[in-house]
N, C-alpha and C. Protein backbone atom coordinates (compact mmCIF):
# COMPACT_ATOMS: atom_id res chain seq x y z
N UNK A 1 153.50 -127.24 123.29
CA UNK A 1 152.29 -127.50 122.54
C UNK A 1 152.25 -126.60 121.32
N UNK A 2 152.12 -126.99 120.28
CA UNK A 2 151.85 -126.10 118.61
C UNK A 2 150.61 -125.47 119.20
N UNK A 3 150.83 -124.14 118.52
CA UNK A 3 150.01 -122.85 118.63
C UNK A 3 148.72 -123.24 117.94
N UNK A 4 148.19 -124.43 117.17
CA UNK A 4 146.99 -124.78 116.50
C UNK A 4 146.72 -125.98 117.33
N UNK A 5 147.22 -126.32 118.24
CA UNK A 5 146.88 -127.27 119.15
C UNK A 5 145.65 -126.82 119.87
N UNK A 6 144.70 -127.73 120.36
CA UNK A 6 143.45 -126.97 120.98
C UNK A 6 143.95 -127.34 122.59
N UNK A 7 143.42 -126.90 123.42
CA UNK A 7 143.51 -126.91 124.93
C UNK A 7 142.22 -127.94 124.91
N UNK A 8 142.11 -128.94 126.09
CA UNK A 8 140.63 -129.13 125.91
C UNK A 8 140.80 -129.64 127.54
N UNK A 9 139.65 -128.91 128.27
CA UNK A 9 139.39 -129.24 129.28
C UNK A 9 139.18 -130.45 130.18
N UNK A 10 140.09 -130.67 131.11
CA UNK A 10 140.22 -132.31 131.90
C UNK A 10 139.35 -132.45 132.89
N UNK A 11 138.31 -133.03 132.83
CA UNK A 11 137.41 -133.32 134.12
C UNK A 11 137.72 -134.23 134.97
N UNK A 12 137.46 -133.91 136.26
CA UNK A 12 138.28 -134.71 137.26
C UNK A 12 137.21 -134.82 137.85
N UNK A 13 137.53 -136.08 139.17
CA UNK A 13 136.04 -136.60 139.74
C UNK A 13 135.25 -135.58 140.75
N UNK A 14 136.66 -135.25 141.15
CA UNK A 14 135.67 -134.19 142.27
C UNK A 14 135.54 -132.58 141.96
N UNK A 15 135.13 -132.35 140.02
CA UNK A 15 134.90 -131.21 139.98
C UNK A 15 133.42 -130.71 140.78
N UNK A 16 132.60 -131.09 140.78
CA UNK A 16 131.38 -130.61 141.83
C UNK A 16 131.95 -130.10 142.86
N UNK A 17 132.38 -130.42 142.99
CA UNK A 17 133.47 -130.04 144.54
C UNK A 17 134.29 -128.50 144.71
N UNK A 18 134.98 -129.01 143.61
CA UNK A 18 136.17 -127.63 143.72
C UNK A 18 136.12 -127.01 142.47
N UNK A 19 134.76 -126.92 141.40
CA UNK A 19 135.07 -125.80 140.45
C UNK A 19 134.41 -124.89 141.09
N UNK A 20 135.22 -123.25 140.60
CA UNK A 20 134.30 -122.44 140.60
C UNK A 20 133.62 -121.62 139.24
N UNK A 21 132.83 -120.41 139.27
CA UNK A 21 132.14 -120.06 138.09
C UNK A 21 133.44 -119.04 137.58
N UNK A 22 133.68 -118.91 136.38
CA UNK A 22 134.42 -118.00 135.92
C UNK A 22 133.05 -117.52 135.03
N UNK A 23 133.83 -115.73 134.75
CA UNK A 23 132.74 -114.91 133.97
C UNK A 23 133.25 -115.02 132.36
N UNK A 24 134.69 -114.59 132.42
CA UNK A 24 135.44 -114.86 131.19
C UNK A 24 137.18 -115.24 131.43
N UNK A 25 137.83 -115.20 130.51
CA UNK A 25 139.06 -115.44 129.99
C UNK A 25 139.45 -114.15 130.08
N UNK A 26 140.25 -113.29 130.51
CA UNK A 26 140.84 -112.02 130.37
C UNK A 26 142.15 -111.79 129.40
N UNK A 27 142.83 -113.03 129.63
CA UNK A 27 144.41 -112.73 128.87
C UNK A 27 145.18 -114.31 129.07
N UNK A 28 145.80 -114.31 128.73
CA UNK A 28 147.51 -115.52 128.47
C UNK A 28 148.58 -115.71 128.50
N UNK A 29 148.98 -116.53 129.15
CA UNK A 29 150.29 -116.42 129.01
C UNK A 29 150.31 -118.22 128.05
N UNK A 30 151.35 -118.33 127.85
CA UNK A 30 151.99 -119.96 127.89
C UNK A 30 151.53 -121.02 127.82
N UNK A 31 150.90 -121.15 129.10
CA UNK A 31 150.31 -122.27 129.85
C UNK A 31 149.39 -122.03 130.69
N UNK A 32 148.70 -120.78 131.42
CA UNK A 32 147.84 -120.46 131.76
C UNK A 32 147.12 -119.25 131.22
N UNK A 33 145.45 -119.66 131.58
CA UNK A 33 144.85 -118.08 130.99
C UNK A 33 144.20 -117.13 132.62
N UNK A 34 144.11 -115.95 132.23
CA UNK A 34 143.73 -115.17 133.76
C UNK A 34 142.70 -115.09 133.44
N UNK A 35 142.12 -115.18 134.33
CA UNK A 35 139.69 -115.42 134.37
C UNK A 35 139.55 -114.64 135.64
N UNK A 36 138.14 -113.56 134.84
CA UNK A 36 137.56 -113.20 135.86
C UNK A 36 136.36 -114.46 136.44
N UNK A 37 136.42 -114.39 137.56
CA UNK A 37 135.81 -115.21 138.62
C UNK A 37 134.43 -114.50 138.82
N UNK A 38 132.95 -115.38 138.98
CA UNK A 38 132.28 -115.22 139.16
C UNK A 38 132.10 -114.53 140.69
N UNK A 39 131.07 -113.56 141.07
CA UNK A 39 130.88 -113.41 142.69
C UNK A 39 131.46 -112.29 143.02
N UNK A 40 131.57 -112.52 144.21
CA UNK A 40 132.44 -111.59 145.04
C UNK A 40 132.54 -112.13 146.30
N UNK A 41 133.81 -111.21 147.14
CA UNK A 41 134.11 -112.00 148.47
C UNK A 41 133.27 -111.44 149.52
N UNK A 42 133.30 -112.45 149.92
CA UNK A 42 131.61 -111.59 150.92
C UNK A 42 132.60 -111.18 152.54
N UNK A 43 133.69 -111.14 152.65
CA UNK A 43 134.47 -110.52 153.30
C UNK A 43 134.63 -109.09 152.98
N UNK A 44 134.82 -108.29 151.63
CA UNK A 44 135.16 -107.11 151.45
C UNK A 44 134.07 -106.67 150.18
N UNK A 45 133.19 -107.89 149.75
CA UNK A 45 132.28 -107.04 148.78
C UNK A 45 132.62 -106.73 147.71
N UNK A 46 133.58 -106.95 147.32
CA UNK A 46 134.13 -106.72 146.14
C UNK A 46 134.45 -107.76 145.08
N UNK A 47 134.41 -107.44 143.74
CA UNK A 47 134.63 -108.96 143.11
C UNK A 47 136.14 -109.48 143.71
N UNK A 48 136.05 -111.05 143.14
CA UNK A 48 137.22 -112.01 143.06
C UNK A 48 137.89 -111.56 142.50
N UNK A 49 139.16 -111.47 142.71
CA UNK A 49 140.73 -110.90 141.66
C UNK A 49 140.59 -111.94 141.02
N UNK A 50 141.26 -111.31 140.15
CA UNK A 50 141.61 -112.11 139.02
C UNK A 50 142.57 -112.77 139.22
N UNK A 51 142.90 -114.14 138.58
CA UNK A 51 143.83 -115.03 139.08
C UNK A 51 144.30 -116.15 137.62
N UNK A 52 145.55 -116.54 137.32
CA UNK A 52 146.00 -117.52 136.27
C UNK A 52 145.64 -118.73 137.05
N UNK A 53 145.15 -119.40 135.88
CA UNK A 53 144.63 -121.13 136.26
C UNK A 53 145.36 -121.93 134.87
N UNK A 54 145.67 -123.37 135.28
CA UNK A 54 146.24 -123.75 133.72
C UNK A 54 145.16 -124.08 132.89
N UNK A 55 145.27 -123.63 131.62
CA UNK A 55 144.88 -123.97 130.11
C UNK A 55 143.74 -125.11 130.41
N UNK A 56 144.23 -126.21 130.93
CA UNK A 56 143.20 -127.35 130.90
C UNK A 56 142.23 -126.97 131.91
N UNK A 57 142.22 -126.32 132.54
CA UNK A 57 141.21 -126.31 133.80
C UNK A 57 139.99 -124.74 133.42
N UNK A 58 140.02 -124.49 132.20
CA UNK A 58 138.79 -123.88 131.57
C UNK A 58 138.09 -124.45 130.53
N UNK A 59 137.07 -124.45 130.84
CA UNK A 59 135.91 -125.71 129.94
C UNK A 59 136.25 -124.75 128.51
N UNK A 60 136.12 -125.81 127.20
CA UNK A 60 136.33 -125.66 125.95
C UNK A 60 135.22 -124.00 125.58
N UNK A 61 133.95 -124.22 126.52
CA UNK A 61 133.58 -122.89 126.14
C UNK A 61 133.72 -121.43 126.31
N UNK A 62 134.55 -121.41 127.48
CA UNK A 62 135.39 -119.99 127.53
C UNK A 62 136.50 -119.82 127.02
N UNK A 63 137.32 -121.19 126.51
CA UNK A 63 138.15 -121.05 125.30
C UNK A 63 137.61 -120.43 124.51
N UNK A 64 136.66 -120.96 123.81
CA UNK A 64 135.94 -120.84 122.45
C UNK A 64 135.88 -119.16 122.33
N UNK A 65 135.01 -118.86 123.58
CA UNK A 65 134.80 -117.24 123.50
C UNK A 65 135.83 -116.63 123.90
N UNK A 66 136.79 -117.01 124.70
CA UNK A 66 138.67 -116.44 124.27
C UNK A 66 138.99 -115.86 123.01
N UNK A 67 139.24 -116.90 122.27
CA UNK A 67 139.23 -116.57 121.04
C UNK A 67 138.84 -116.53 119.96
N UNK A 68 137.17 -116.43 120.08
CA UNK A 68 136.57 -115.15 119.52
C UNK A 68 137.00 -113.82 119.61
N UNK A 69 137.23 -113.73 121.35
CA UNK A 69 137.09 -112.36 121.26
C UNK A 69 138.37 -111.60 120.68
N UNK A 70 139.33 -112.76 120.96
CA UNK A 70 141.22 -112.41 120.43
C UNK A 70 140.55 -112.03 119.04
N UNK A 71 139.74 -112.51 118.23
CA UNK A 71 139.79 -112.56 116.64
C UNK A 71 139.30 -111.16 116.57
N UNK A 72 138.09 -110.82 117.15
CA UNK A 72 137.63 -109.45 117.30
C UNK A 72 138.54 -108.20 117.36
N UNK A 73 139.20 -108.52 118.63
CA UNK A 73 139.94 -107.41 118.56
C UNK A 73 141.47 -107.52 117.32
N UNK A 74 141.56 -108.19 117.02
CA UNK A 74 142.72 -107.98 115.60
C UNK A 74 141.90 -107.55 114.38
N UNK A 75 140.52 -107.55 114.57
CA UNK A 75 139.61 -107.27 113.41
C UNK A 75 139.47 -105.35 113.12
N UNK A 76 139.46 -104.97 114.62
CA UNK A 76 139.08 -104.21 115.39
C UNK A 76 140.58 -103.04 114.62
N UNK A 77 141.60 -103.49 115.44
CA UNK A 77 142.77 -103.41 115.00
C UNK A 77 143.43 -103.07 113.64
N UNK A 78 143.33 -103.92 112.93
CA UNK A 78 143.65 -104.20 111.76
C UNK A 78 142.65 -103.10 110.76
């Protein structure tokens, strides 16, 4: 996929079902981005690890604030 290509999120029928809440986008690779996960495990109390999901399976608006925040920090940077 070209690097100006947008990702855009695929809705499937039984998202009610099996999405869960992410808080943000943390980082990237390739083809997947790592998201912190809403909650915590009510087994140990502690938040959800963090975990890679593919590209399409984060709604266009935690893209969006992805990279914002990528722009920020090269602003930051720079």
């Amino acid at each position: 996929m070209a690097k100006n290509e947008k990702q855009h999120f695929v809705p499937r029928d039984d998202d009610d079902q099996t999405l869960h809440k992410v808080v943000k986008i943390t980082g990237e690779t390739n083809l997947k981005f790592r998201v912190m996960w809403e909650g915590e495990d009510s087994n140990t109390g502690k938040p959800w690890k963090q975990s890679l999901v593919p590209k399409q399976d984060c709604t266009n608006d935690l893209v969006d604030a992805w990279n914002q925040e990528k722009k920020a920090k090269v602003r930051e940077c720079g």
